[in-house]
Protein backbone atom coordinates (compact mmCIF):
# COMPACT_ATOMS: atom_id res chain seq x y z
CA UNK A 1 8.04 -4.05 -12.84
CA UNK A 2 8.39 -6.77 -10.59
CA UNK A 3 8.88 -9.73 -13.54
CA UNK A 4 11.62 -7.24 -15.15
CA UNK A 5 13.90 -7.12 -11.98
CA UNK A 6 12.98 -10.85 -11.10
CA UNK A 7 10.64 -9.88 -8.22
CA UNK A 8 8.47 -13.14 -6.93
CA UNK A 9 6.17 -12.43 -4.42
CA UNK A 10 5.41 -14.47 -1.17
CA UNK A 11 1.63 -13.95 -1.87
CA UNK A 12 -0.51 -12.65 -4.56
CA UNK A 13 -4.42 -11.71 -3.54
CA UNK A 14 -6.07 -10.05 -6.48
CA UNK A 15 -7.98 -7.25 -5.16
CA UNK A 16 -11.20 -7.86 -7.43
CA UNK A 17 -11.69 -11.21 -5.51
CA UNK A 18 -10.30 -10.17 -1.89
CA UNK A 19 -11.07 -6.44 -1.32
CA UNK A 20 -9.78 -5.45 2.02
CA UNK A 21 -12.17 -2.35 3.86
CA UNK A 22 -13.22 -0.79 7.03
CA UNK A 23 -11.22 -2.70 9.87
CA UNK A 24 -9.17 -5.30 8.16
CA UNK A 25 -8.15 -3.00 5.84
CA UNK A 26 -6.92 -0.55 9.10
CA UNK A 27 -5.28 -3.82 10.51
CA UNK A 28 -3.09 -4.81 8.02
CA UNK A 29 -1.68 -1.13 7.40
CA UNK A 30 -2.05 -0.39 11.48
CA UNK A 31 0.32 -3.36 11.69
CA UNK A 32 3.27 -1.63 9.72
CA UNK A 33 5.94 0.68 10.47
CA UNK A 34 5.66 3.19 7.50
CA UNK A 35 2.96 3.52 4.58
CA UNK A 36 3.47 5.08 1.50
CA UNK A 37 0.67 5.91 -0.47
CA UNK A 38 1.49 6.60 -4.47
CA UNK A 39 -0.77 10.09 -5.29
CA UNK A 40 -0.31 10.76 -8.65
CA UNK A 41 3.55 11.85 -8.43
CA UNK A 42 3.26 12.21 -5.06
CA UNK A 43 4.53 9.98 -2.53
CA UNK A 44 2.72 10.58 0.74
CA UNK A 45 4.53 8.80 3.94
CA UNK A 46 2.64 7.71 7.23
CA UNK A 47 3.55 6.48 10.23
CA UNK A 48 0.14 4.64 11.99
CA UNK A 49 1.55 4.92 15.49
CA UNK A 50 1.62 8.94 14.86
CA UNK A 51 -0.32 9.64 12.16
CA UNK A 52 -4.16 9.58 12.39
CA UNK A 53 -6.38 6.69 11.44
CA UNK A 54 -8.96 8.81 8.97
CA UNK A 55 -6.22 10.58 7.17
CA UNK A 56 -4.51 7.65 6.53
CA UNK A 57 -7.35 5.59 5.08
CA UNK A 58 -8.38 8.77 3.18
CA UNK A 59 -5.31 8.65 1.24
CA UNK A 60 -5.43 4.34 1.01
CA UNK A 61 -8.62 3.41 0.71
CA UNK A 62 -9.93 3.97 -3.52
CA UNK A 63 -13.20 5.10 -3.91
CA UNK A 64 -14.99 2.02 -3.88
CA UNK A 65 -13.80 1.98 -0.07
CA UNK A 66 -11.36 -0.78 -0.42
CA UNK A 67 -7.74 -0.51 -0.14
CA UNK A 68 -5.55 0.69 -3.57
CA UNK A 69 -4.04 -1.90 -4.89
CA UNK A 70 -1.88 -3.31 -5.97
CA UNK A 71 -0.54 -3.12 -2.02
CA UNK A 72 2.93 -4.64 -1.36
CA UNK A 73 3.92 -5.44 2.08
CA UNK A 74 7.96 -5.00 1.95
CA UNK A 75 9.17 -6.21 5.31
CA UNK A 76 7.51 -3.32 8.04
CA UNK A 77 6.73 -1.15 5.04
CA UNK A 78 3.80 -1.04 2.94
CA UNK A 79 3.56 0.52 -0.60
CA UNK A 80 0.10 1.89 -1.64
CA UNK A 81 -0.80 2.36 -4.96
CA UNK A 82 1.03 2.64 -8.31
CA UNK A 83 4.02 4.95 -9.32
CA UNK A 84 7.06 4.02 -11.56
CA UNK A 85 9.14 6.14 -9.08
CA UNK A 86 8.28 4.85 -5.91
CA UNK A 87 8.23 0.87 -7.38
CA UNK A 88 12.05 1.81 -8.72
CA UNK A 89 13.47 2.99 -5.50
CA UNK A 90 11.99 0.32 -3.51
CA UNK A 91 12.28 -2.70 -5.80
CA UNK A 92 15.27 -1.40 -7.81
């Protein structure tokens, strides 16, 4: 998706080599505006100002513990996961 609509990102960390848990995964998506969290066809939105902590990671975290990837940071939003739908309305 992103090589099709000439996406370059400012940094690549492959997950298998970096895996981000527990705290430092809570500060980089505490450090956000908005999260959205791909679900199957679901797109699940949080706010970590309003929303709460456990939830959030619930829905973020894989089952390994880690954060989903892949995980883009777009500005002060942060996609989750991997869904054709949500990677087409953000990255066009």
């Amino acid at each position: 998706m992103l090589q099709r609509n000439n996406i370059t990102p400012g940094r690549v960390v492959d997950a298998r080599k970096t895996a981000l848990a527990g705290d430092e995964a809570w500060n980089l998506l505490a450090g956000v505006n908005e999260i959205i969290v791909a679900s199957g066809k679901q797109q699940l939105r949080f706010d970590p100002r309003r929303d709460g902590k456990e939830e959030i990671l619930k829905q973020a975290l894989g089952r390994s513990g880690t954060l989903r990837a892949p995980t883009l940071l777009m500005g002060d939003r942060l996609l989750v996961g991997y869904s054709d739908t949500l990677y087409a309305h953000y990255l066009g």
